[in-house]
Every structure is written in structure tokens, then in C-alpha cells.
C-alpha atoms as a PDB file:
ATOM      1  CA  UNK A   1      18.978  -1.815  52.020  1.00  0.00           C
ATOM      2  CA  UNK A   2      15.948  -3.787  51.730  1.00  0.00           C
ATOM      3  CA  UNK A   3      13.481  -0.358  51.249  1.00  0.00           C
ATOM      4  CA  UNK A   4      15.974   0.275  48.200  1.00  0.00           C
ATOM      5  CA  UNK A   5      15.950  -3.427  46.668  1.00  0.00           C
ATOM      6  CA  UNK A   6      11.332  -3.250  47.357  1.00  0.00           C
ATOM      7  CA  UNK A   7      11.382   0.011  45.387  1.00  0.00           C
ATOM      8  CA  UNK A   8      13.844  -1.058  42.852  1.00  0.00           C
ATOM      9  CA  UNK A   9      11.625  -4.318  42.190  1.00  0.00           C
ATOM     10  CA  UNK A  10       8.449  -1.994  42.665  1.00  0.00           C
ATOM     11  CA  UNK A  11       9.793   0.259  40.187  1.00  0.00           C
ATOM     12  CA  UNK A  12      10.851  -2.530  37.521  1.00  0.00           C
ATOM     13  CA  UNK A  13       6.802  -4.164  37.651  1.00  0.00           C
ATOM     14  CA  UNK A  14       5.263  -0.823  37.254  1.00  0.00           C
ATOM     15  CA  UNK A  15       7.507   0.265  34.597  1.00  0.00           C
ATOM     16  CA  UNK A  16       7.257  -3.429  32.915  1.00  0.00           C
ATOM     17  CA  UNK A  17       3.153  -2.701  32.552  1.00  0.00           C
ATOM     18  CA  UNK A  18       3.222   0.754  30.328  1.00  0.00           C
ATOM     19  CA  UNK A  19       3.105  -0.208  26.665  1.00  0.00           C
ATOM     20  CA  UNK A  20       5.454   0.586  24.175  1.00  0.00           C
ATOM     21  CA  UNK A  21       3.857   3.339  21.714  1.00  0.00           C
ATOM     22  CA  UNK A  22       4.493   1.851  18.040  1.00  0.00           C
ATOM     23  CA  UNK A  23       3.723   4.465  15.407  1.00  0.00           C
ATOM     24  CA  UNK A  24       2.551   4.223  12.081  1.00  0.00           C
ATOM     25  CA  UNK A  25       3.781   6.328   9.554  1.00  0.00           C
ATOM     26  CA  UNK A  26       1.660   6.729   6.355  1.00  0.00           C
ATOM     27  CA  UNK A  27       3.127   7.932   2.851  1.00  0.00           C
ATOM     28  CA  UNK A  28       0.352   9.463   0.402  1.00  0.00           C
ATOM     29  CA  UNK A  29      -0.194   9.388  -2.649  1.00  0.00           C
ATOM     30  CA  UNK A  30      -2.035  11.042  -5.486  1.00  0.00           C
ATOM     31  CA  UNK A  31      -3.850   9.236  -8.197  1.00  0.00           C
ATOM     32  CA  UNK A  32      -3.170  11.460 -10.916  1.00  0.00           C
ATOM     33  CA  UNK A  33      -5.410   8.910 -13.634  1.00  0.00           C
ATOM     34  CA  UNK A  34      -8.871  10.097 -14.427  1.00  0.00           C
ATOM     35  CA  UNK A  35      -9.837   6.790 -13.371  1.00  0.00           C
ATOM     36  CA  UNK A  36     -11.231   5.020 -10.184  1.00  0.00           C
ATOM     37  CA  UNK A  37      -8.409   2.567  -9.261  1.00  0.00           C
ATOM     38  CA  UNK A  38      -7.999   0.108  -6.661  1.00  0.00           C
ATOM     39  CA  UNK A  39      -3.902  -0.087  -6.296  1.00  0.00           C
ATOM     40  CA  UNK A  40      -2.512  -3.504  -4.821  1.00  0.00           C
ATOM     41  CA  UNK A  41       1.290  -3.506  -4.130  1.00  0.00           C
ATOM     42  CA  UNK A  42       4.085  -5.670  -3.944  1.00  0.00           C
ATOM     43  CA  UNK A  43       7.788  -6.054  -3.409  1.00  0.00           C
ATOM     44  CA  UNK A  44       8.321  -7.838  -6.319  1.00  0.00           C
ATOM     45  CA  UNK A  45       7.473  -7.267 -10.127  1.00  0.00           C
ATOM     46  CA  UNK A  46       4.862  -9.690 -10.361  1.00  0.00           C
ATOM     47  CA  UNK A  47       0.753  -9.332  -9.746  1.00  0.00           C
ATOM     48  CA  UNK A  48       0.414 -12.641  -8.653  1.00  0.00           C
ATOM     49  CA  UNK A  49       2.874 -11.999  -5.573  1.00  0.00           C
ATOM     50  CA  UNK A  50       0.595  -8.469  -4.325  1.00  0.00           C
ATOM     51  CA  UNK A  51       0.273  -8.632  -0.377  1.00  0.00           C
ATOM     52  CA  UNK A  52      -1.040  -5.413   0.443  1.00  0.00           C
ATOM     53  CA  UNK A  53      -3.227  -2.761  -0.863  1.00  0.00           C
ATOM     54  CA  UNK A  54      -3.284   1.053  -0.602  1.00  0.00           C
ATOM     55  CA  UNK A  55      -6.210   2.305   1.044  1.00  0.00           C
ATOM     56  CA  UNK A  56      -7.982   6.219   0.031  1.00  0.00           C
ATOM     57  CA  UNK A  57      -7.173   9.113   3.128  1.00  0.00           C
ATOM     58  CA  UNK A  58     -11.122   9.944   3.088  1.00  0.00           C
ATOM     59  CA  UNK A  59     -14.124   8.518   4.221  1.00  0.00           C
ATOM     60  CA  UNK A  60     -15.900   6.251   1.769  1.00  0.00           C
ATOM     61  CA  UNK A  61     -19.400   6.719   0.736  1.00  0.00           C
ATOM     62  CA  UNK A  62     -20.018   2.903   1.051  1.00  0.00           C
ATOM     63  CA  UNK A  63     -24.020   4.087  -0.217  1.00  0.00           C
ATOM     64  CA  UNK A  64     -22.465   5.303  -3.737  1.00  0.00           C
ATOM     65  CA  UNK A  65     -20.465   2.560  -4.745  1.00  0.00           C
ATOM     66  CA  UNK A  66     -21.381  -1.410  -4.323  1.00  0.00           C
ATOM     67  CA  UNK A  67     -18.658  -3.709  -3.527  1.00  0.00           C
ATOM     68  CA  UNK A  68     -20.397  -6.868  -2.762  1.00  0.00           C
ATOM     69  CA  UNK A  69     -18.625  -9.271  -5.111  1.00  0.00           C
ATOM     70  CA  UNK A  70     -15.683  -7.879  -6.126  1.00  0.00           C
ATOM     71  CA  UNK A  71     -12.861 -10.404  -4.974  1.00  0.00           C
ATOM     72  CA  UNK A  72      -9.368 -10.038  -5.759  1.00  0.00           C
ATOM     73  CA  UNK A  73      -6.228 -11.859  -4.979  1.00  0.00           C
ATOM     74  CA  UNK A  74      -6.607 -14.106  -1.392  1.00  0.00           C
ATOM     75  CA  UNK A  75      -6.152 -11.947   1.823  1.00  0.00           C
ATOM     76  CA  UNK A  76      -7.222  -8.602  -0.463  1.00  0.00           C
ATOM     77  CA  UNK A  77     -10.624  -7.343   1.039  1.00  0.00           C
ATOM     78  CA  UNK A  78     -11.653  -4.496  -1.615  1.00  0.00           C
ATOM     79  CA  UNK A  79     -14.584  -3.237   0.094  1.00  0.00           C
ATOM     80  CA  UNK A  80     -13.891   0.066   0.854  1.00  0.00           C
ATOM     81  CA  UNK A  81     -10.391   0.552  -0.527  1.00  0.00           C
ATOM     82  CA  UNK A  82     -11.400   2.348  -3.875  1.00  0.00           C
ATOM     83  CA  UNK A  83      -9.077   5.343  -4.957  1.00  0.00           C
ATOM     84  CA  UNK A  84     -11.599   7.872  -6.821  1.00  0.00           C
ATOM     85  CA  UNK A  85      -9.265  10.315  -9.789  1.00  0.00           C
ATOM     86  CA  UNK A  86      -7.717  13.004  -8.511  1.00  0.00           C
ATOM     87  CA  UNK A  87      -7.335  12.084  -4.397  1.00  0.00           C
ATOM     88  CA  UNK A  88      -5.192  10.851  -2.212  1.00  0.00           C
ATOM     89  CA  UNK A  89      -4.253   7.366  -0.872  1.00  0.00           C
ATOM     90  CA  UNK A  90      -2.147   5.927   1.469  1.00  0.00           C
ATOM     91  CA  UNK A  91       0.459   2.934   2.154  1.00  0.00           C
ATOM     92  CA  UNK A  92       2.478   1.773   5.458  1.00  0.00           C
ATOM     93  CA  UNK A  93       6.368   3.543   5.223  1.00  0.00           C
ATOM     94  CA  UNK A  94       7.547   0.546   6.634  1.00  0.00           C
ATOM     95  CA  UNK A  95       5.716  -1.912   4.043  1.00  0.00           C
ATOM     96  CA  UNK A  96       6.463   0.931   1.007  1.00  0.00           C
ATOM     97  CA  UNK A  97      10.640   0.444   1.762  1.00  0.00           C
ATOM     98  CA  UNK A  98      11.203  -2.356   3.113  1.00  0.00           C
ATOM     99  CA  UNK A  99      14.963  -2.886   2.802  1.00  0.00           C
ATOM    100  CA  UNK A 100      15.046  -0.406   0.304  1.00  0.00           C
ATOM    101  CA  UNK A 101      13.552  -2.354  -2.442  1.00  0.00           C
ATOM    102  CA  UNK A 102      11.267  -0.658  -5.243  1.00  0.00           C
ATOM    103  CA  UNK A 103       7.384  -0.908  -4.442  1.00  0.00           C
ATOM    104  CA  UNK A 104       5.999  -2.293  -7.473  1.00  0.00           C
ATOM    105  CA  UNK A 105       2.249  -0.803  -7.483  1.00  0.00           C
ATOM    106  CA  UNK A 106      -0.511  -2.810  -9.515  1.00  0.00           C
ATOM    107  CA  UNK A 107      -3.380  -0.149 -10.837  1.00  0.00           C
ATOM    108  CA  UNK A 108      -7.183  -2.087 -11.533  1.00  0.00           C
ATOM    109  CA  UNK A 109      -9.615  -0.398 -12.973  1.00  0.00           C
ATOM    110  CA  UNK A 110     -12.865   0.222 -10.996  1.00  0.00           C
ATOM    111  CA  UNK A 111     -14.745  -1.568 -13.911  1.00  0.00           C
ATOM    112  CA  UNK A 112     -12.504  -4.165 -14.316  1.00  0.00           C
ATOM    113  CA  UNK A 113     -12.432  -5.381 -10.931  1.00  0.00           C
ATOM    114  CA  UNK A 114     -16.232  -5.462 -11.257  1.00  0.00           C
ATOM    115  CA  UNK A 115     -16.635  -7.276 -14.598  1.00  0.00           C
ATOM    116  CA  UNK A 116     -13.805  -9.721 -14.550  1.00  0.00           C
ATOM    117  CA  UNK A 117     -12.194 -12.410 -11.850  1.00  0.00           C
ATOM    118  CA  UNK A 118      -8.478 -11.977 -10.612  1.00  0.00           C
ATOM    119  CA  UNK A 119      -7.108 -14.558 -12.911  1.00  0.00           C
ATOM    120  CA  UNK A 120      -9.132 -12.828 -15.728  1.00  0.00           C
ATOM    121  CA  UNK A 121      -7.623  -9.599 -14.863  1.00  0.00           C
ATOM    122  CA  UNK A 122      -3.869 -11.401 -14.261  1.00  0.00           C
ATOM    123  CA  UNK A 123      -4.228 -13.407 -17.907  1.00  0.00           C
ATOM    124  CA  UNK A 124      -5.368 -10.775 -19.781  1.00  0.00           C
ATOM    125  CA  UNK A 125      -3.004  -8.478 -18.214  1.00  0.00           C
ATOM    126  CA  UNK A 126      -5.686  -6.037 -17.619  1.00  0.00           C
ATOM    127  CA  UNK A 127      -3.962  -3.683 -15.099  1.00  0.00           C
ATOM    128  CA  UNK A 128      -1.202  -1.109 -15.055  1.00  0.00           C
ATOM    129  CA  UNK A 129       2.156  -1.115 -12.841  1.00  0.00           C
ATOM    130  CA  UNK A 130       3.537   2.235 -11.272  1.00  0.00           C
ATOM    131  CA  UNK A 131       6.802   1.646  -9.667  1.00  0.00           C
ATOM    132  CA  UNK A 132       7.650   3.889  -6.015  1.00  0.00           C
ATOM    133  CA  UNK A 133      11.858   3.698  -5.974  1.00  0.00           C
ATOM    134  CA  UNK A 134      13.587   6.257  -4.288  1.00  0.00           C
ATOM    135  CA  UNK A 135      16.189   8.452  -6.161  1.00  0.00           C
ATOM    136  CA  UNK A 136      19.784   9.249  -5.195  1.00  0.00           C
ATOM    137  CA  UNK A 137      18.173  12.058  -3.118  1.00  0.00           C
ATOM    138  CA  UNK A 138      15.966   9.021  -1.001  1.00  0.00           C
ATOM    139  CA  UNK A 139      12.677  11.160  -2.229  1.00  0.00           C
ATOM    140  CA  UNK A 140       9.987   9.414  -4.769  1.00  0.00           C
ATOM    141  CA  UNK A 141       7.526  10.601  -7.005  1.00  0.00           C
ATOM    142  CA  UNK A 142       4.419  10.476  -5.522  1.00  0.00           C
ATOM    143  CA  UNK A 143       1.842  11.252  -8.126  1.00  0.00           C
ATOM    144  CA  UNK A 144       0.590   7.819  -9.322  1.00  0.00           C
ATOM    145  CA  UNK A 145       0.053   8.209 -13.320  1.00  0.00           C
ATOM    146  CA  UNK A 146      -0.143   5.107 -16.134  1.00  0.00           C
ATOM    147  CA  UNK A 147       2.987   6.238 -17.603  1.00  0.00           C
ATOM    148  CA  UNK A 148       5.944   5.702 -15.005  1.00  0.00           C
ATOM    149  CA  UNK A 149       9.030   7.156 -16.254  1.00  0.00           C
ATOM    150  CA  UNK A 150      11.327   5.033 -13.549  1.00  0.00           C
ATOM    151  CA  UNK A 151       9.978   1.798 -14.907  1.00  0.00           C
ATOM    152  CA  UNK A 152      12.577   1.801 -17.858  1.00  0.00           C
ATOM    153  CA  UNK A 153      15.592   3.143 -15.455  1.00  0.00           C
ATOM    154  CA  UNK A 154      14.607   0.168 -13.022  1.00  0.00           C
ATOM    155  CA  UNK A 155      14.359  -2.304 -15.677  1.00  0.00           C
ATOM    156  CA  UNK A 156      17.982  -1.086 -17.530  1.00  0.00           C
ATOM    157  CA  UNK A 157      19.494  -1.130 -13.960  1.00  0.00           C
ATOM    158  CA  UNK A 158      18.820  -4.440 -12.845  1.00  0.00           C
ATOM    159  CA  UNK A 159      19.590  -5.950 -15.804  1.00  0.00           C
END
């Protein structure tokens, strides 16, 4: 009996010590603008409430573009999260959906975020929003474009 209560104990520690394996899932997107973007989200339609930004799925050529400078919202490090035209960039599924609200997805312009502050950019409403919602389906477009065609669904269903 006490051999089977030592291995029992034995095998509760070891097991106890292997870590749980937490994966990330990605969702891409395409920036389907001819411009160079950097895309801050939120859960909420408003650009002052953006807590997370997208991020491009390539390596950056940090010698082609300077970043030193460019400061957005607080807790937003833009340094190498530019999304060049045409490529593809990604966002957290679980951050995207959570609770199955709409992402709300804030497009600055490269130039922009060089020449003017956040609040100059916020006042002057110098960005774009793209809206990710899932349709009856549970797909989502995922080619980001300045003209969102779910923004005026969204906007007639809440209301």
C-alpha cells in the first residue's frame, strides 16, 4: 500500500512540473489600400480607447524606414509594426473576438503618423476605421480597404 500511495504522490509532482502549452492563434489580414498603414484596434468605436495594434507577417527592413519619433497612443510602440500596401498583417483570435464583439480597426497613414502627434491625428480625425464583425456564417472579410461596407449594417443594427 505504501509503494502505491509513493508513486501516486511521485506521479502527481512530476506531472505538476510539465507546463501547460498555450497557443496562439493569429488571423491575417490583407491591406488592400495602396498605402503604408499602421492599424491600431479596439473593441469599441472610438480611437481614443485603441489597446492593441496589428503587427505585418514579414520581417521588417528596420534600415528602410525610420521610426524614431513616431509616438502614438500610450502603451502603442510603432517601431516596427508598419503594414506596407498590398501584404499581410496579423492580430491575436482571441483579442480580434472577444465575446463576439465587432473589432473596430483604426487605419494611420504612414505620413501622418510621422508629421502629426496622436491628438493631432484624433482632432483632426485624420485616420480611417475598418470594422472585422463576423456574418451569420461566423466568417469576416479579411481584406482591409477604406471603404467598409459592414460599417453602415453595424451602425443601422445597433441603433
Amino acid at each position: 500500500m505504501n509503494l502505491s500511495v509513493y508513486t501516486l504522490v511521485i506521479a502527481c509532482l512530476l506531472s505538476s512540473c510539465v507546463p501547460i502549452i498555450h497557443t496562439k492563434f493569429v488571423v491575417n489580414f490583407r491591406n488592400c489600400t495602396n498605402d503604408t498603414l499602421i492599424i491600431v484596434a479596439s473593441h469599441y468605436d472610438n480611437i481614443d480607447s485603441v489597446d492593441y495594434q496589428l503587427w505585418p507577417r514579414y520581417l521588417f527592413p528596420e534600415k528602410d524606414i525610420n521610426t524614431a519619433g513616431i509616438g502614438l497612443c500610450d502603451g502603442i510602440d510603432v517601431s516596427r509594426e508598419i503594414i506596407f500596401p498590398d501584404s499581410i498583417c496579423g492580430i491575436d483570435s482571441l483579442y480580434l473576438f472577444d465575446n463576439n464583439a465587432p473589432c473596430f480597426f483604426f487605419l494611420i497613414k504612414w505620413g501622418n503618423a510621422k508629421r502629426y502627434s496622436w491628438d493631432e491625428i484624433c482632432n483632426r480625425k485624420m485616420f480611417n476605421k475598418w470594422i472585422a464583425k463576423r456574418n451569420e456564417e461566423g466568417g469576416f472579410d479579411r481584406n482591409i480597404t477604406y471603404e467598409n461596407p459592414d460599417e453602415n449594417y453595424y451602425q443601422n443594427k445597433v441603433k
